[in-house]
N, C-alpha and C. Protein backbone atom coordinates (compact mmCIF):
# COMPACT_ATOMS: atom_id res chain seq x y z
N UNK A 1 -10.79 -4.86 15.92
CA UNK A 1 -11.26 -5.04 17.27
C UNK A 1 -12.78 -5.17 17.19
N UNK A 2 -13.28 -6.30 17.09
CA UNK A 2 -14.77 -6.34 17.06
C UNK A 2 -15.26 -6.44 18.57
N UNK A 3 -14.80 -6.59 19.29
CA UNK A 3 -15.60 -6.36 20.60
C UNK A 3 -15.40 -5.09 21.19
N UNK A 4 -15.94 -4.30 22.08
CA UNK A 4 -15.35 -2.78 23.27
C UNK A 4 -14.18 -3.46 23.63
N UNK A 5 -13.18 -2.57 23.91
CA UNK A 5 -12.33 -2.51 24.85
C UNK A 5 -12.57 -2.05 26.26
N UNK A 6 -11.79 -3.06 27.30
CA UNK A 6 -12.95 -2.41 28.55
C UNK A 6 -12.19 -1.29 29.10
N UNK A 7 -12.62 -1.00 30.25
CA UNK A 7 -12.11 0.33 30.60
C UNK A 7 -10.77 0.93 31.04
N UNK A 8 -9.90 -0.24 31.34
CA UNK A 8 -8.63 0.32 31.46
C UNK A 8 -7.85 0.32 30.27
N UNK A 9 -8.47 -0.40 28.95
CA UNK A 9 -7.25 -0.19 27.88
C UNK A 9 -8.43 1.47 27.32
N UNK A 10 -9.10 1.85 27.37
CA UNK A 10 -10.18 3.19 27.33
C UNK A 10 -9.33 4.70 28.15
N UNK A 11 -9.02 3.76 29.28
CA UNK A 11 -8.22 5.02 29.91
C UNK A 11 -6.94 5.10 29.47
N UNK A 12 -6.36 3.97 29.36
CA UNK A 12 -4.83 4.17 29.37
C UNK A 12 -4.66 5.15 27.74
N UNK A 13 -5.86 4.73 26.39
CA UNK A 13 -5.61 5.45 25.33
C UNK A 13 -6.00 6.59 25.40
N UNK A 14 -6.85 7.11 26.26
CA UNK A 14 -7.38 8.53 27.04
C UNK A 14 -6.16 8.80 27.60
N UNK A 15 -4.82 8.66 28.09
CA UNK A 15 -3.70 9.18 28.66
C UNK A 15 -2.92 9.68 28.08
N UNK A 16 -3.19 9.18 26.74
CA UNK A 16 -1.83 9.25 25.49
C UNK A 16 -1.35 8.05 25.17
N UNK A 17 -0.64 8.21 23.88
CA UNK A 17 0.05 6.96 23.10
C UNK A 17 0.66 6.40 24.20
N UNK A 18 0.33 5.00 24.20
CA UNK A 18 1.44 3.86 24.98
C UNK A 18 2.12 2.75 24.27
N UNK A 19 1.21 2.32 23.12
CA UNK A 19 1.52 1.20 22.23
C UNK A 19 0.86 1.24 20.58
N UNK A 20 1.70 1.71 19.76
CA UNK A 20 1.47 2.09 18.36
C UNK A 20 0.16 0.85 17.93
N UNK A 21 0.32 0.09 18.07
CA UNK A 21 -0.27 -1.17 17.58
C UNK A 21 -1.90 -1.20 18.38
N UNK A 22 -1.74 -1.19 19.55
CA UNK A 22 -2.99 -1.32 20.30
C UNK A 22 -4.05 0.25 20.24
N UNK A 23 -3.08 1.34 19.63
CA UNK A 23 -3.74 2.44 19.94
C UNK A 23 -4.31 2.43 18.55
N UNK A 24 -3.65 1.97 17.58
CA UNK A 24 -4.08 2.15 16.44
C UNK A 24 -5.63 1.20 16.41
N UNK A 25 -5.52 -0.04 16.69
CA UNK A 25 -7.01 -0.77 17.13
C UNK A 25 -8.30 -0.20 17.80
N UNK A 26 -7.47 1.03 18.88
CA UNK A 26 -8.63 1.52 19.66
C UNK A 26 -9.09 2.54 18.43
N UNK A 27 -8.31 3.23 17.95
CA UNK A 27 -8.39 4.46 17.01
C UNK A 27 -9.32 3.23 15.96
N UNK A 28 -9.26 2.50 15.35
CA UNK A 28 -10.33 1.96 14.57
C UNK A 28 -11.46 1.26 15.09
N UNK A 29 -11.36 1.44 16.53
CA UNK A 29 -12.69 1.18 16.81
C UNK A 29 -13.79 2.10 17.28
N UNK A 30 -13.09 3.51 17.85
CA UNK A 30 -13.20 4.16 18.35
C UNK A 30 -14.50 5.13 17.22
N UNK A 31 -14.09 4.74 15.93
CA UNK A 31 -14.63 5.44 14.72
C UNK A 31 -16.04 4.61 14.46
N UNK A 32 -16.06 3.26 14.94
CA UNK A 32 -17.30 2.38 14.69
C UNK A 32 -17.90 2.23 15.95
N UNK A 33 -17.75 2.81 17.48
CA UNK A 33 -18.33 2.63 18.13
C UNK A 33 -18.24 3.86 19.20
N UNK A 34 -19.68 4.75 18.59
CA UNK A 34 -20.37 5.78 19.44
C UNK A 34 -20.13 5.86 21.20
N UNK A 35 -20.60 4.56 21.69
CA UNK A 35 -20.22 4.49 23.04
C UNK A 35 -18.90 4.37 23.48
N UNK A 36 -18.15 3.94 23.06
CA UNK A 36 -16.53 3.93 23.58
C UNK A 36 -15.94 5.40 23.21
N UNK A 37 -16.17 6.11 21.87
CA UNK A 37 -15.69 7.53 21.50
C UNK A 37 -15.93 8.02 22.38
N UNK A 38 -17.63 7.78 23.23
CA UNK A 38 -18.08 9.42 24.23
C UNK A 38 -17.19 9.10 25.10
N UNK A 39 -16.78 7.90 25.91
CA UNK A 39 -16.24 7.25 26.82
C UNK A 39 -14.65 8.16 26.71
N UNK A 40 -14.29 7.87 25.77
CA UNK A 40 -12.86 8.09 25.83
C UNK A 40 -12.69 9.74 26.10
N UNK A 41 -13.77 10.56 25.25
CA UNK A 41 -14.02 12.11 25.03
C UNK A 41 -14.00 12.47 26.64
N UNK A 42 -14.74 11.49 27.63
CA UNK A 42 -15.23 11.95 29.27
C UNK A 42 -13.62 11.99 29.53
N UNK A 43 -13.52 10.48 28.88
CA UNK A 43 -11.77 10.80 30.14
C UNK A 43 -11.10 11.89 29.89
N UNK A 44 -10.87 12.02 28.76
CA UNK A 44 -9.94 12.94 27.96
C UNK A 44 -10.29 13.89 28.94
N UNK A 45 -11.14 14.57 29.11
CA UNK A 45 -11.83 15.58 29.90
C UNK A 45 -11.29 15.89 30.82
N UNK A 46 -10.42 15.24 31.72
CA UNK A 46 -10.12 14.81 32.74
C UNK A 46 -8.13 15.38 32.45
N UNK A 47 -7.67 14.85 31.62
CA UNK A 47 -6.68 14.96 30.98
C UNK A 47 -5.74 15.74 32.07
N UNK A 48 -6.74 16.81 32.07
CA UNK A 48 -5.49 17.89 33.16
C UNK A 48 -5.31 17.64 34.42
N UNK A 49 -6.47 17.13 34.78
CA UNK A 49 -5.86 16.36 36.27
C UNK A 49 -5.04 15.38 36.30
N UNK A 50 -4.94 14.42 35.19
CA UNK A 50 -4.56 13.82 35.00
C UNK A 50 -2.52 13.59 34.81
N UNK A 51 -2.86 15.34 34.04
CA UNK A 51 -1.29 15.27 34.32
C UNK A 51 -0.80 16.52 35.77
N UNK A 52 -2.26 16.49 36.12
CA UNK A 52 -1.21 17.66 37.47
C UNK A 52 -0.94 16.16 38.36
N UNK A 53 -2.08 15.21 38.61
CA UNK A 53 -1.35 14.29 39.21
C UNK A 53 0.38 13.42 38.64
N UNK A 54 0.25 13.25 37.50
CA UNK A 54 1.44 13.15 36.93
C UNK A 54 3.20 13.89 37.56
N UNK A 55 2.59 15.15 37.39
CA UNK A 55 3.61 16.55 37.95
C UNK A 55 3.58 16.17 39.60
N UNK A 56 2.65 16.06 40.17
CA UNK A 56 3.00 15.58 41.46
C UNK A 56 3.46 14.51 42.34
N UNK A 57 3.39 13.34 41.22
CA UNK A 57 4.06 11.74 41.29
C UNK A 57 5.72 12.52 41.55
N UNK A 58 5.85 13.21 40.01
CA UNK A 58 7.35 13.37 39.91
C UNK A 58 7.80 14.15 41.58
N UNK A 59 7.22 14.98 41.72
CA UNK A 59 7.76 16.03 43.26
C UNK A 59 7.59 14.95 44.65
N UNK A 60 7.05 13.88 44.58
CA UNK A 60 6.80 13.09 45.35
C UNK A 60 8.08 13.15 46.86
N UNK A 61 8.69 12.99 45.98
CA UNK A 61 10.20 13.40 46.74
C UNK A 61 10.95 14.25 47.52
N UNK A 62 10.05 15.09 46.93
CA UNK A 62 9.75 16.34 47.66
C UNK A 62 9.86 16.68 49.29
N UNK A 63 9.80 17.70 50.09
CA UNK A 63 9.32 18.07 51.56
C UNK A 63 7.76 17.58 51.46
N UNK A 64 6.86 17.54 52.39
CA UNK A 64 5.54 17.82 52.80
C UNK A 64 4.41 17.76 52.17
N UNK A 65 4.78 19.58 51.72
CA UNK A 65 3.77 20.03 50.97
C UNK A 65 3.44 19.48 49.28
N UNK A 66 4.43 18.47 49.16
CA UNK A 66 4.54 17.78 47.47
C UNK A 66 3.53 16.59 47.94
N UNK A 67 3.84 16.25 49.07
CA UNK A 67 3.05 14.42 49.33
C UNK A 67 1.57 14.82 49.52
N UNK A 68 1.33 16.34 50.14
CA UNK A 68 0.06 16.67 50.79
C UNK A 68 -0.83 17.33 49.21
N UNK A 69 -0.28 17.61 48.66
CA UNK A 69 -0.44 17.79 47.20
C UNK A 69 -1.25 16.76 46.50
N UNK A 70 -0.28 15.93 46.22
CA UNK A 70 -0.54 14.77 45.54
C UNK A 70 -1.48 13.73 46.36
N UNK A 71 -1.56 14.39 47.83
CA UNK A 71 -2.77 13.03 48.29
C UNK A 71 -4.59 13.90 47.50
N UNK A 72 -4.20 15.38 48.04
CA UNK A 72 -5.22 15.74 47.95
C UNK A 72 -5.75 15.74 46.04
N UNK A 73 -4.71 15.54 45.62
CA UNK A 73 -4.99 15.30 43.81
C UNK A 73 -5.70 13.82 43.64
N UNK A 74 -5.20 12.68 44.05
CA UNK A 74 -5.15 11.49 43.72
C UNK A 74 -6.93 11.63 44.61
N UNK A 75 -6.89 11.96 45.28
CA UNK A 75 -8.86 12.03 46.01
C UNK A 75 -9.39 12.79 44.79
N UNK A 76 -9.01 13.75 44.15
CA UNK A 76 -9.93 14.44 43.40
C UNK A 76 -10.60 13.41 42.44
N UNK A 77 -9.12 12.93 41.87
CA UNK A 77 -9.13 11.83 40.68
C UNK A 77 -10.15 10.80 40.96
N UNK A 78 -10.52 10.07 41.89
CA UNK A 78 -11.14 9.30 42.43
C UNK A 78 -12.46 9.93 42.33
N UNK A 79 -12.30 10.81 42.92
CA UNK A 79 -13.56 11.33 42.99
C UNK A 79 -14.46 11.80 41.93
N UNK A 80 -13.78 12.02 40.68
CA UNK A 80 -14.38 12.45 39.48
C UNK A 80 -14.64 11.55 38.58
N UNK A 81 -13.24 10.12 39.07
CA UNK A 81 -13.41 8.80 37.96
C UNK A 81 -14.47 8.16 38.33
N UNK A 82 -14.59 7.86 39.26
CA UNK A 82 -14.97 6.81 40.00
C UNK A 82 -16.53 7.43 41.34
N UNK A 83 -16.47 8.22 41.53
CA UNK A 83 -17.50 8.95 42.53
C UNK A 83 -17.35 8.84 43.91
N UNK A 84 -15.83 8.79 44.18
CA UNK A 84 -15.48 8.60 45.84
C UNK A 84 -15.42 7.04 46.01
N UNK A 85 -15.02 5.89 45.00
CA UNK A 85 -15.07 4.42 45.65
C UNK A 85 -13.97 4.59 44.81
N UNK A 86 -12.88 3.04 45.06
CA UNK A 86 -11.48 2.87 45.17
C UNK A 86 -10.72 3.34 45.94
C-alpha cells in the first residue's frame, strides 16, 4: 500500500478484523507510516464506545429505554469522532 488509506478503511481496521487481505495491507502500512498508526491508536481509543454502541444496535428492538440509549450513544460517537457535525 504505497499511498494512506483514507479514513473509513482507518476506522473500519480500528473496529476489528473485517477482511484478512486488506487488514493485512493496513497492518503493513501501518508500520511505515507514523501518521496513520497515531490515527488508528485515536480510534482504537474509542473502541468501547464503539462496542457499547454495537450492544445497543443489537437491543434496538427493545421497549424505549434501548432506542433512548442508543440515540444518546450514537450523539456521543459523533461527538468524539467528528466534534458534533454528521
Amino acid at each position: 500500500m504505497r499511498h494512506c488509506p483514507d479514513e473509513r478503511v482507518l476506522r473500519r481496521h480500528a473496529s476489528g478484523p473485517v477482511d484478512s487481505g486488506t487488514d493485512t495491507q493496513v497492518e503493513a502500512h501501518l508500520v511505515e507510516c507514523a501518521r496513520c498508526a497515531r490515527r488508528v491508536a485515536e480510534l482504537c481509543d474509542h473502541g468501547g464506545l464503539l462496542s457499547e454502541i454495537r450492544d445497543a444496535v443489537q437491543a434496538r428492538d427493545s421497549a424505549g429505554p434501548a432506542r433512548i440509549e442508543l440515540d444518546r450513544l450514537e450523539r456521543s460517537l459523533r461527538t468524539t469522532l467528528f466534534g458534533g457535525a454528521a
